[in-house]
Protein backbone atom coordinates (compact mmCIF):
# COMPACT_ATOMS: atom_id res chain seq x y z
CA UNK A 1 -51.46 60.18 31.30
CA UNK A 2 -49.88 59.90 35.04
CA UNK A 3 -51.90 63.30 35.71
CA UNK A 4 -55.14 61.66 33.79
CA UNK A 5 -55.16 58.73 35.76
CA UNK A 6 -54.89 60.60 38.96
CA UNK A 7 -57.69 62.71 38.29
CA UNK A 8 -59.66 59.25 37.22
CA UNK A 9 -58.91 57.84 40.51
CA UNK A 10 -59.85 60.49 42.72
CA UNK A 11 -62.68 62.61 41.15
CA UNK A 12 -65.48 60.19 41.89
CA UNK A 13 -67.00 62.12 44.18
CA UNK A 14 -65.90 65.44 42.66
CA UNK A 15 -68.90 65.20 39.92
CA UNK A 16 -72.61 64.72 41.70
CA UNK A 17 -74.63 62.68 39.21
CA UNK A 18 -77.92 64.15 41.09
CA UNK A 19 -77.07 67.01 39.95
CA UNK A 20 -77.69 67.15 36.45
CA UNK A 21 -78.13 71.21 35.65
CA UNK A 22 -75.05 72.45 36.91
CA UNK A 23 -72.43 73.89 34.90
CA UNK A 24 -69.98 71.05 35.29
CA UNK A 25 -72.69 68.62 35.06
CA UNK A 26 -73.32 70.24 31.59
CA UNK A 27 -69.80 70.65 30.75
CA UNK A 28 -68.88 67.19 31.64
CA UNK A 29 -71.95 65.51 29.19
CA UNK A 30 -70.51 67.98 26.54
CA UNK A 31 -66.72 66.57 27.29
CA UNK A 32 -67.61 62.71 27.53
CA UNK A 33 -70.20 62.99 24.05
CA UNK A 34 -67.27 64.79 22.05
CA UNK A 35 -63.98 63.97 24.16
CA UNK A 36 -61.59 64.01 21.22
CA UNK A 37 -62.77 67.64 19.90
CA UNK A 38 -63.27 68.84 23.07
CA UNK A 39 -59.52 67.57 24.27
CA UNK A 40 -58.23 68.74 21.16
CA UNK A 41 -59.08 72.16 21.02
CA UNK A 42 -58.29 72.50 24.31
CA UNK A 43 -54.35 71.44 23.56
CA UNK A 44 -54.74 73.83 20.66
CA UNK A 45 -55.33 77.03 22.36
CA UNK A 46 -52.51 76.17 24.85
CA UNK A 47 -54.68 75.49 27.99
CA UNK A 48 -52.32 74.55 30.94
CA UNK A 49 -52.02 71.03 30.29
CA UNK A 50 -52.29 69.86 34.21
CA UNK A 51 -55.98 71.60 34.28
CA UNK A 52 -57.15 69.37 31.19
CA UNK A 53 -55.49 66.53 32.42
CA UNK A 54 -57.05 66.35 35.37
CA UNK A 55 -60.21 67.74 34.20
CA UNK A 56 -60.33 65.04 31.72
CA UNK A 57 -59.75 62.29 34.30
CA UNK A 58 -62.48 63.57 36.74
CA UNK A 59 -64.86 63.49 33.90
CA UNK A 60 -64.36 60.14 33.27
CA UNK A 61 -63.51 61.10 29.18
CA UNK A 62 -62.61 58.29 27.01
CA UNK A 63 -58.65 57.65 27.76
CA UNK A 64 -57.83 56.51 24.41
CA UNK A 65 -59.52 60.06 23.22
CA UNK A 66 -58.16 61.62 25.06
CA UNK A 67 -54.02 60.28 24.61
CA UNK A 68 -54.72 60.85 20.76
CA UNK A 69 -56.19 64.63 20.76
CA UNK A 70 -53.29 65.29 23.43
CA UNK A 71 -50.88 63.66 20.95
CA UNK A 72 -52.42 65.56 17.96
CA UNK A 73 -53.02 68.99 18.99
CA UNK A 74 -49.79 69.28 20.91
CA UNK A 75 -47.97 68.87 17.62
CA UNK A 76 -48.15 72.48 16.99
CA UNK A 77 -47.58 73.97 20.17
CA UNK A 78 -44.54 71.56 20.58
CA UNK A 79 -43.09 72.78 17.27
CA UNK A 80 -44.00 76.76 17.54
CA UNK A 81 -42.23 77.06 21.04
CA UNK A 82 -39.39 75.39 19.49
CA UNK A 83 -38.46 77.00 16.52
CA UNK A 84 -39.24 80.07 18.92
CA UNK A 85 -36.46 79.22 20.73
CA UNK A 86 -34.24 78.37 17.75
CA UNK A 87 -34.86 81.75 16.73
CA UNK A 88 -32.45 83.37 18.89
CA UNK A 89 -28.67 81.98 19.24
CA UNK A 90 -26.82 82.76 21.76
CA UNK A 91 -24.22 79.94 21.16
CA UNK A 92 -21.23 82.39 20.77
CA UNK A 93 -22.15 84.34 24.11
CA UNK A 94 -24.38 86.49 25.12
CA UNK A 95 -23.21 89.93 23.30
CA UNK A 96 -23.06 87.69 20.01
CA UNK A 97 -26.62 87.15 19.61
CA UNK A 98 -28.34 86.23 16.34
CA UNK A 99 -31.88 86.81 15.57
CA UNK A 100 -33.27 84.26 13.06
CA UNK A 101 -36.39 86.12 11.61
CA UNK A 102 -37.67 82.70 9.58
CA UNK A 103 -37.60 80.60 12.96
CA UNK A 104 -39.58 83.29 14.79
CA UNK A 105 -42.05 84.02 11.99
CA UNK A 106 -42.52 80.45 11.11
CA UNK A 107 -43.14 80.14 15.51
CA UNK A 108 -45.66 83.15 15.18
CA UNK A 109 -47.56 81.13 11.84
CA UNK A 110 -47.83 78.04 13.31
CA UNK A 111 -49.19 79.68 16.39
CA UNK A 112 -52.02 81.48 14.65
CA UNK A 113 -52.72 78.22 12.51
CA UNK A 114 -52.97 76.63 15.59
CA UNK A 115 -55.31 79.18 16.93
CA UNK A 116 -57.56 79.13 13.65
CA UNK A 117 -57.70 75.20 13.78
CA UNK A 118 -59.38 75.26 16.66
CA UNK A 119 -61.96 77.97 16.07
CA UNK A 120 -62.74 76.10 12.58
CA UNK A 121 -63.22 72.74 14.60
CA UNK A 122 -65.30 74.71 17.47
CA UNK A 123 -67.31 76.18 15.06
CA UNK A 124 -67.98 72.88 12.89
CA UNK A 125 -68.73 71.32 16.35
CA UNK A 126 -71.56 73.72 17.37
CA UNK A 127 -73.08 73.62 13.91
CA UNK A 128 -73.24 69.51 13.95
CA UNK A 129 -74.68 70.36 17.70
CA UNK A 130 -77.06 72.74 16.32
CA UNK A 131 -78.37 70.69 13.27
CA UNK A 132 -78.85 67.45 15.55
């Protein structure tokens, strides 16, 4: 949110408003009328989280949007590097190493679900886009 703010406070004069057709112009209209499926997808396919944050602040998104898709879609990321880690103990030293194939194929699946959640909710986006 520190990062969010930032970019809030300093980006107004990043975005020219007389400027309507350029690409962040368009980008930025796309962001603020969908900020939580925008935001949220963006957490899901593991975007560097100090480019959306600031991003997100320059753009002027919604904050409280924006705190709840970064809250939900960092769920899974959170949890698959974690168990990814878990999946290798190296408590007794490093020659003792154990490999933990359920941690690290339970990382890999939540990964991929991750990955598949956000095409589904990209997709369903465009297609409410499309129809309106």
């Amino acid at each position: 949110m520190i990062a969010y703010m930032i970019g809030r406070y300093f980006g107004d004069d990043i975005i020219d408003e007389e400027h309507e057709t350029s690409v962040l112009q368009k980008y930025g209209a796309r962001m603020r009328e969908s900020s939580f499926n925008t935001v949220f997808i963006m957490r899901l396919i593991f975007l560097p989280y100090d480019l959306v944050n600031y991003m997100s602040g320059f753009l002027k998104i919604d904050w409280k949007a924006f705190l709840f898709a970064t809250i939900l879609g960092s769920i899974p990321g959170t949890v698959s590097f974690a168990l990814f880690g878990s999946s290798i103990d190296i408590s007794q030293g490093i020659g003792s190493a154990e490999f933990n194939p359920w941690a690290f194929g339970s990382a890999i699946a939540i990964f991929l679900v991750s990955l598949l959640i956000s095409r589904i909710v990209k997709s369903r986006e465009a297609q409410s886009q499309a129809a309106a």
